[in-house]
Protein backbone atom coordinates (compact mmCIF):
# COMPACT_ATOMS: atom_id res chain seq x y z
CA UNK A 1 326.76 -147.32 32.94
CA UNK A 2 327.58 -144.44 30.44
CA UNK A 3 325.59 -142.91 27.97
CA UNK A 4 327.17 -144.20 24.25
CA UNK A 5 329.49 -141.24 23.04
CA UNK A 6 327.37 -139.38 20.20
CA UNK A 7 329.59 -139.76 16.86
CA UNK A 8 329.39 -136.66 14.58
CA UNK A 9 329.59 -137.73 10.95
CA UNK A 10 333.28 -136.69 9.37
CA UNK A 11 332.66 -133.78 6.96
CA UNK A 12 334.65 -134.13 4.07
CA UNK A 13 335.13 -131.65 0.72
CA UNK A 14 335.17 -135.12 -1.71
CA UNK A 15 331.72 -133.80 -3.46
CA UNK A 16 332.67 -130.33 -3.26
CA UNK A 17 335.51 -130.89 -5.12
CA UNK A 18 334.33 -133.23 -8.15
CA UNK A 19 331.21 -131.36 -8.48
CA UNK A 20 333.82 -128.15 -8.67
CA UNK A 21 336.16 -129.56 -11.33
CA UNK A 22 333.43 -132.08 -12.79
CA UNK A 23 334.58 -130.03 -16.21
CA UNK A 24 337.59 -132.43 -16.35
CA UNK A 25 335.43 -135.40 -16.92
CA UNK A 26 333.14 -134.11 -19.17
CA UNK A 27 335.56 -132.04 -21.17
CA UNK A 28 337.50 -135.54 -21.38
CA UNK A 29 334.79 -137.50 -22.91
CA UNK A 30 333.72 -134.67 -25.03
CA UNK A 31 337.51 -134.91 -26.70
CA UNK A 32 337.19 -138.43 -26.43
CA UNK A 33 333.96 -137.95 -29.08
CA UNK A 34 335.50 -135.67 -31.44
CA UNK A 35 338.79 -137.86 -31.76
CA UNK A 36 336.53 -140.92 -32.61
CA UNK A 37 337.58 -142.95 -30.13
CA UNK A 38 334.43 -145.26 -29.60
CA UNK A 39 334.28 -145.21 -33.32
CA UNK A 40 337.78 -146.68 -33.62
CA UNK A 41 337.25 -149.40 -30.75
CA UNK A 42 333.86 -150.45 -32.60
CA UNK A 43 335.71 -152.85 -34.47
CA UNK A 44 337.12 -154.11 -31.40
CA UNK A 45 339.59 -154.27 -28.51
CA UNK A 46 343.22 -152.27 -29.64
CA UNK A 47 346.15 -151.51 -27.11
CA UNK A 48 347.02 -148.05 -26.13
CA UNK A 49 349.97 -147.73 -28.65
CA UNK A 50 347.91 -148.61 -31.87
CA UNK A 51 345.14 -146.66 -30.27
CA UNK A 52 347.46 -143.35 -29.95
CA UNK A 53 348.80 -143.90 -33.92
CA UNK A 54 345.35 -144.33 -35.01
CA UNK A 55 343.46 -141.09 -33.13
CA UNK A 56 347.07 -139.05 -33.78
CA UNK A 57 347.87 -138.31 -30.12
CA UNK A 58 351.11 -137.77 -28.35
CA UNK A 59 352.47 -140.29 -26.16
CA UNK A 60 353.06 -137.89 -23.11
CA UNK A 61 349.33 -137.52 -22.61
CA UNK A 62 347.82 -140.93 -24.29
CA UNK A 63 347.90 -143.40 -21.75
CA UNK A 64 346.56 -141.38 -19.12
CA UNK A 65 343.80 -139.83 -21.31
CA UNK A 66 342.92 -144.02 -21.62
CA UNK A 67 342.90 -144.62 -18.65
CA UNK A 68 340.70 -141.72 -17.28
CA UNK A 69 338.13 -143.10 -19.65
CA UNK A 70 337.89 -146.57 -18.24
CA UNK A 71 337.83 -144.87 -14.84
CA UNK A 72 335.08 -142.77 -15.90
CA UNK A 73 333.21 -145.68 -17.31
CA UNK A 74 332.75 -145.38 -21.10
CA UNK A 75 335.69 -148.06 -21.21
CA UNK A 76 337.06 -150.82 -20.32
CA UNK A 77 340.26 -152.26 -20.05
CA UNK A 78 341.28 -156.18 -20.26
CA UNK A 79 345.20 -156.50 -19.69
CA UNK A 80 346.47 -154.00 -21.67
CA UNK A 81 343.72 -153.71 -24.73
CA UNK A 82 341.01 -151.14 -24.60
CA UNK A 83 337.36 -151.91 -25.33
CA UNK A 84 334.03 -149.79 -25.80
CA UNK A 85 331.51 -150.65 -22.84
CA UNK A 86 327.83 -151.35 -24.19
CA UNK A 87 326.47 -148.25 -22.98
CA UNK A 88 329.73 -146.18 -25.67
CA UNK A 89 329.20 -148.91 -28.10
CA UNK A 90 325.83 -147.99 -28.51
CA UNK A 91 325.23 -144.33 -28.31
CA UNK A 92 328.66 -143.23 -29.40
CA UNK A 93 330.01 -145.04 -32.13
CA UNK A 94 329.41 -142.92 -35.05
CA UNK A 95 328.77 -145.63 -37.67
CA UNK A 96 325.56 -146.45 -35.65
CA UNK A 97 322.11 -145.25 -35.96
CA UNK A 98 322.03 -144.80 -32.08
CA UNK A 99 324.88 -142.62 -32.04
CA UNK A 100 323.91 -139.65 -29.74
CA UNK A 101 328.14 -138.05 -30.30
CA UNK A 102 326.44 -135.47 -32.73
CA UNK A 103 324.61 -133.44 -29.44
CA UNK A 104 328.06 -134.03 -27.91
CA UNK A 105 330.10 -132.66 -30.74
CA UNK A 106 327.90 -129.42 -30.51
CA UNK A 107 328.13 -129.40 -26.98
CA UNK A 108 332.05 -129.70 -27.23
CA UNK A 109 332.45 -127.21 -30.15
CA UNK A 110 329.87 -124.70 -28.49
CA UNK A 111 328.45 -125.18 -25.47
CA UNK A 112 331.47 -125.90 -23.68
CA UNK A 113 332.57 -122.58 -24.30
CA UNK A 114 329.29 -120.64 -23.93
CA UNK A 115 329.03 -122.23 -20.59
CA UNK A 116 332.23 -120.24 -19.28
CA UNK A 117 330.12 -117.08 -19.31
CA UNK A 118 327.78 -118.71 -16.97
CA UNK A 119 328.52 -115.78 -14.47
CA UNK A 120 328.06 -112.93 -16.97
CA UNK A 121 324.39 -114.65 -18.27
CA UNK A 122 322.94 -114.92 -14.53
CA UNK A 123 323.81 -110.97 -14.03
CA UNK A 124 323.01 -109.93 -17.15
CA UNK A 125 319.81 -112.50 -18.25
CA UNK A 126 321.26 -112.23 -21.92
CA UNK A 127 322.51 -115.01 -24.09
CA UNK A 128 326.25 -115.89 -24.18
CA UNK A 129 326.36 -117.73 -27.46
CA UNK A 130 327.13 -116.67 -31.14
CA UNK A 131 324.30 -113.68 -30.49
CA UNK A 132 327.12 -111.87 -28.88
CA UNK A 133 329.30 -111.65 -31.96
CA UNK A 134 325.96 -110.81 -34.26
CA UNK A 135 325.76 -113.99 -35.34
CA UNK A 136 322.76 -116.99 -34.84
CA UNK A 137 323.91 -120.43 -34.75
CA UNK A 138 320.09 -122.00 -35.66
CA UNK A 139 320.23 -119.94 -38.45
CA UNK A 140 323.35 -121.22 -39.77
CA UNK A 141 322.14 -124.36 -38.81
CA UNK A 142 319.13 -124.35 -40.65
CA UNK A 143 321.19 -123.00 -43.84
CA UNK A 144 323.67 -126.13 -43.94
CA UNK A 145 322.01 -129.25 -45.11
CA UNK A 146 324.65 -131.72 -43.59
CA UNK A 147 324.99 -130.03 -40.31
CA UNK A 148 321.38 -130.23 -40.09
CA UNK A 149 321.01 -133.69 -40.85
CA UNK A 150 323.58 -134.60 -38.24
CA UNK A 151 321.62 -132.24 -35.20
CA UNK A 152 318.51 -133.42 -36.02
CA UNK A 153 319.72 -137.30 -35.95
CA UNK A 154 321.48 -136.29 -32.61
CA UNK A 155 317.74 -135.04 -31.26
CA UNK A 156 316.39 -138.54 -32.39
CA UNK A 157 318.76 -140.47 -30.42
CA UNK A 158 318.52 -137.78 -27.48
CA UNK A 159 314.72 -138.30 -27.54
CA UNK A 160 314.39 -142.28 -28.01
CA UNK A 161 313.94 -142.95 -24.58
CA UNK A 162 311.34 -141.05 -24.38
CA UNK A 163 309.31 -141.25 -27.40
CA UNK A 164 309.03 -145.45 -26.42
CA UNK A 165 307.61 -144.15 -23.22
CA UNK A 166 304.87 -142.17 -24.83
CA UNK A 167 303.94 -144.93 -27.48
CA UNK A 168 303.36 -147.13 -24.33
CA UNK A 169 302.11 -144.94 -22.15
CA UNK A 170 299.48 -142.80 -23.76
CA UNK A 171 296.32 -144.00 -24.82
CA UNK A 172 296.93 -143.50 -28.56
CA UNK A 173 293.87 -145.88 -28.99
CA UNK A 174 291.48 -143.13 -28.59
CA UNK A 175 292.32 -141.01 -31.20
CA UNK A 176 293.24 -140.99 -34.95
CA UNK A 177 295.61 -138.26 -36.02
CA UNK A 178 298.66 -137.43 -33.91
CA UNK A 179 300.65 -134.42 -35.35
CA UNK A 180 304.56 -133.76 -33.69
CA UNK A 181 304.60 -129.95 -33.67
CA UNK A 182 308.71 -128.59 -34.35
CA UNK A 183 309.07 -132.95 -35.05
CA UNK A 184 312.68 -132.92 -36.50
CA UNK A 185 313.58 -136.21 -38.14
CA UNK A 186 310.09 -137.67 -36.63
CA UNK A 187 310.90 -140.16 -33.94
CA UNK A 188 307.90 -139.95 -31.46
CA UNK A 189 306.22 -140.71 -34.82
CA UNK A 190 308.35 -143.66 -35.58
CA UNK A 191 308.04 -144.85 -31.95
CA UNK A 192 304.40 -144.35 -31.92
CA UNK A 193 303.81 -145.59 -35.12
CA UNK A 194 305.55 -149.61 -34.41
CA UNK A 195 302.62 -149.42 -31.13
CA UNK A 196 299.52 -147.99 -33.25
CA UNK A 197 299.20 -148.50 -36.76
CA UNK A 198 295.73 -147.28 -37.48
CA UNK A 199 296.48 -143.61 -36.79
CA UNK A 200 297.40 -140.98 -39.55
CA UNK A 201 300.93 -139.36 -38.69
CA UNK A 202 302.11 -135.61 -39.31
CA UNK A 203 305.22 -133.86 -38.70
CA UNK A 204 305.15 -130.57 -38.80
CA UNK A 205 308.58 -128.50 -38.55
CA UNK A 206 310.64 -125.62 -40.75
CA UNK A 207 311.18 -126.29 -44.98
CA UNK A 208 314.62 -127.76 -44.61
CA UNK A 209 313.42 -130.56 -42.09
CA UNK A 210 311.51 -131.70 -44.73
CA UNK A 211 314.06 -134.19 -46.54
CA UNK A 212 315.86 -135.37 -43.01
CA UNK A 213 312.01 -136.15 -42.17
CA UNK A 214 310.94 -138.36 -45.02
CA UNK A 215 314.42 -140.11 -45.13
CA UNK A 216 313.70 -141.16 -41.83
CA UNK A 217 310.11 -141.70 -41.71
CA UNK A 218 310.00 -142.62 -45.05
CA UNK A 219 305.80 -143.06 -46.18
CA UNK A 220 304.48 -143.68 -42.60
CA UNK A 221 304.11 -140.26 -41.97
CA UNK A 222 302.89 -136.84 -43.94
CA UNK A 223 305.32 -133.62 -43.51
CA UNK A 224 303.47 -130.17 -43.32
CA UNK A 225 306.44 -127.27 -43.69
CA UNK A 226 305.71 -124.01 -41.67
CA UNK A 227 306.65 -121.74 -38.88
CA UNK A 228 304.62 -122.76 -35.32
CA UNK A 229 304.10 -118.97 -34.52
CA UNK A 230 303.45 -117.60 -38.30
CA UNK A 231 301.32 -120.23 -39.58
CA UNK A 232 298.25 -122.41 -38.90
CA UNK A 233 298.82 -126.03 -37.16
CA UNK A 234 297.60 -129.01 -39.32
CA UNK A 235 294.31 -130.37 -38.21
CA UNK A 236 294.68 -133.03 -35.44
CA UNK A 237 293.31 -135.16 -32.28
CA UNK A 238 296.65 -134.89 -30.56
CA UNK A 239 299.72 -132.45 -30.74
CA UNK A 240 303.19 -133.32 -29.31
CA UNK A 241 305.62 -130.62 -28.21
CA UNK A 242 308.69 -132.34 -27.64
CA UNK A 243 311.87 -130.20 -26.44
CA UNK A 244 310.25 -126.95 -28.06
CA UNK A 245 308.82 -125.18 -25.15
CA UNK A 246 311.87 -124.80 -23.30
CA UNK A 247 313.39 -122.66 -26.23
CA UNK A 248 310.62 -119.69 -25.68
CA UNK A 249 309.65 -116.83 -23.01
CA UNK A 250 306.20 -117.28 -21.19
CA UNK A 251 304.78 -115.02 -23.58
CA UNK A 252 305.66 -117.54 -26.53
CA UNK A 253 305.13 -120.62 -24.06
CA UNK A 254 300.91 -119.35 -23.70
CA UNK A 255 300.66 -118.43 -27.32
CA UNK A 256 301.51 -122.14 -28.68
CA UNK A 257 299.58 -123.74 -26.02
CA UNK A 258 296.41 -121.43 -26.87
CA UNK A 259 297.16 -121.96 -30.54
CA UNK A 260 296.97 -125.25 -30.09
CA UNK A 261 294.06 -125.69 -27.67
CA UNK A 262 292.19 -123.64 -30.58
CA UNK A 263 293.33 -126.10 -32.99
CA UNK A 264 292.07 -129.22 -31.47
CA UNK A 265 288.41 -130.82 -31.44
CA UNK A 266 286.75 -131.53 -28.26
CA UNK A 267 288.63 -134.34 -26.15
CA UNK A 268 291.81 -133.64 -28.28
CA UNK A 269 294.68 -133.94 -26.64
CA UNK A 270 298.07 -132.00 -26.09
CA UNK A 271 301.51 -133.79 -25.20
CA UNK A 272 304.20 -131.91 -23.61
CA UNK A 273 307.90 -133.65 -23.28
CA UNK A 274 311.04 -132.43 -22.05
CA UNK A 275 312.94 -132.57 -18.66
CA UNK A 276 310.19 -130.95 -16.70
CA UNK A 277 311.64 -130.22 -13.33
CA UNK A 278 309.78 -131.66 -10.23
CA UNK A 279 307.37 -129.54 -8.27
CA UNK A 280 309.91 -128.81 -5.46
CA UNK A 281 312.85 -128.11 -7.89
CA UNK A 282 315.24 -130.38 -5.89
CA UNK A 283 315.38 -133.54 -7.60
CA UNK A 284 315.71 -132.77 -11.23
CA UNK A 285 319.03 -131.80 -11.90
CA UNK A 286 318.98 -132.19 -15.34
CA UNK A 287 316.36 -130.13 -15.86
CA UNK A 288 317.69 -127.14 -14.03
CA UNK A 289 320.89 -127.23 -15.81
CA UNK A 290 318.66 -127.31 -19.57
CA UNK A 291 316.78 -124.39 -18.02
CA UNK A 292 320.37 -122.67 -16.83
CA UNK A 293 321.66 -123.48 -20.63
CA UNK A 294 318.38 -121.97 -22.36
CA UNK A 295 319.64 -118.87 -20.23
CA UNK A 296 322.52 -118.86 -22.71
CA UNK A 297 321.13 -120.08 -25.21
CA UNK A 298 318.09 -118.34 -25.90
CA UNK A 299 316.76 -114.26 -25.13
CA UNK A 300 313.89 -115.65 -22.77
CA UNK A 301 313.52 -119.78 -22.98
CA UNK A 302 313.71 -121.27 -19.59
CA UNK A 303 312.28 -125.14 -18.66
CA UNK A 304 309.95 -125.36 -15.92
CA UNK A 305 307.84 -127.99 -13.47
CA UNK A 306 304.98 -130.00 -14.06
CA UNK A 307 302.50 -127.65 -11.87
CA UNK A 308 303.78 -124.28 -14.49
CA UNK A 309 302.58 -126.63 -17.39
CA UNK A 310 299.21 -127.80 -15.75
CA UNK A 311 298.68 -124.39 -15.20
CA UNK A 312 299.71 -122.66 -18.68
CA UNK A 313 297.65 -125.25 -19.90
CA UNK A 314 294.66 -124.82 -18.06
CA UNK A 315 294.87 -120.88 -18.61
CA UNK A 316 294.69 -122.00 -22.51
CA UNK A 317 291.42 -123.84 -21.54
CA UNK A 318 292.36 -127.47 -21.26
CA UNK A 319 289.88 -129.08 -19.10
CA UNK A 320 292.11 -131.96 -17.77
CA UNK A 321 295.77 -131.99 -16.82
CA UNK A 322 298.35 -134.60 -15.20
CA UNK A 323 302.20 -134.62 -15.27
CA UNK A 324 303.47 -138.41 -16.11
CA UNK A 325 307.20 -139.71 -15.85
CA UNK A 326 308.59 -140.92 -18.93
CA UNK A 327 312.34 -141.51 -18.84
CA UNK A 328 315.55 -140.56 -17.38
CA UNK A 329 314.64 -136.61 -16.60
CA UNK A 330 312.11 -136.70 -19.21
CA UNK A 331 308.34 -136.41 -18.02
CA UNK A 332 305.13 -135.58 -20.08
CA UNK A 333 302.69 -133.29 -19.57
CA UNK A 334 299.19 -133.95 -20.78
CA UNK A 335 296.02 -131.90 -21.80
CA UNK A 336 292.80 -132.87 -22.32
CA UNK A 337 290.46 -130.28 -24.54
């Protein structure tokens, strides 16, 4: 009897390929945001011809554009009528307080752009966005009340996930004052506040936060304006750095860590969130990419794994670390004064 012929798997390019031109999808639903097309299906189900007079398209391209939606899944299509799913209905109908389109809208009206010079960033290690023509994007940001309301809402909805996680997963119990360090419009503060009512909560972030905070927080929490590298931190038992350490070089990275290891009492705590990458760098994907777009974003931020953190932390003289999965790509990184 014969040995069973060995069978070689069939190599095919089909990953190759839509990882190659994976900028057609997302460039699609990024148009799709800025025409308001969830927003306009909110109301409910239309068909593609009052759909194309209502979002001012032209027919030649309309129906396809449609259709390349539902067969990316953000919607669906019954006969000939086209409906949000849940998941668009949620995050990216604008009239919502979950919408999440304002981080897309950036992404579509700068990143997508910025990312082109990819190739110039990785040999040159410099930043690709408005920096190039002399100008600063944060800094315009910063200056524009409305724009700033809208990014800062986007960085709630971006963050949600994760701030439940930490209201459920650290032991708040054990403390009494959290303060969220660079804290936006506040929402690990809102999240942690529904789970533990008895502690005192601080944001701490630029001036012009200040009025996005307190709309959104409204009395539960206390808003100390300042700069985290010029000025003192407010007096705490924990500090959360949520999406901020990415943004800075190693050098920056230590100095807020030490800053706030000084800050603390004895058995204080520190909370780090973002996408940390895993230990092996394999597995996070998202997290590489947010390290690859701090390249262009940023003259030295770059995100980093969980053993980096323990270690930056420990260097500051935090006596206990551990790494903890959150959400999605997000993970937290704790230490223990």
């Amino acid at each position: 009897m014969s040995a069973p012929l060995e069978t070689t798997p069939q190599v095919t390019p089909e990953h190759i390929l839509q990882l190659g031109l994976g900028f057609w999808g997302s460039k699609t639903l990024l148009s799709a945001v800025e025409l308001g097309v969830f927003t306009q299906l909110a109301a409910g189900p239309l068909d593609a011809d009052e759909l194309t007079t209502r979002l001012g398209l032209h027919g030649r391209g309309a129906r396809d554009f449609l259709d390349a939606l539902v067969a990316l899944g953000v919607l669906e299509r019954t006969g000939d009528l086209y409906a949000n799913t849940p998941a668009s209905d949620t995050f990216l109908d604008r009239g919502k307080p979950s919408y999440l389109g304002g981080l897309l809208e950036m992404a579509n009206a700068r990143l997508y752009g910025f990312w082109g010079s990819l190739t110039e960033a990785l040999r040159t290690g410099q930043p690709q966005n408005e920096v190039r023509s002399g100008g600063d994007f944060f800094q315009a940001l910063y200056a524009d009340p409305e724009q700033l309301r809208q990014f800062l809402h986007a960085m709630t909805g971006l963050s949600a996930g994760a701030a439940h996680a930490i209201a459920a997963q650290f032991p708040f119990e054990r403390y009494r004052t959290v303060a969220d360090i660079g804290c936006a419009e506040g929402g690990v503060l809102a999240a942690v506040a529904e789970r533990h009512s008895h502690l005192t909560l601080i944001g701490f972030d630029l001036p012009a936060v200040e009025a996005p905070f307190k709309e959104h927080l409204g009395d539960r929490a206390s808003f100390h304006a300042g700069d985290f590298f010029a000025d003192p931190l407010p007096s705490a038992d924990v500090f959360v750095f949520g999406h901020i350490l990415h943004d800075w070089a190693l050098e920056e990275k230590l100095s807020l860590l030490g800053k706030a290891y000084e800050t603390l009492p004895d058995d204080g705590a520190v909370i780090v969130y973002e996408a940390i990458i895993d230990d092996d760098r394999r597995e996070n994907t998202f997290g590489l990419l947010m390290s690859l777009n701090m390249l262009i974003e940023t003259p030295g931020g770059f995100d980093y794994t969980g053993a980096d953190c323990q270690a930056w932390m420990q260097a500051a003289g935090f006596k206990d670390t551990y790494v903890e999965h959150l959400v999605g790509p997000d993970s937290m990184v704790v230490g223990i004064k």
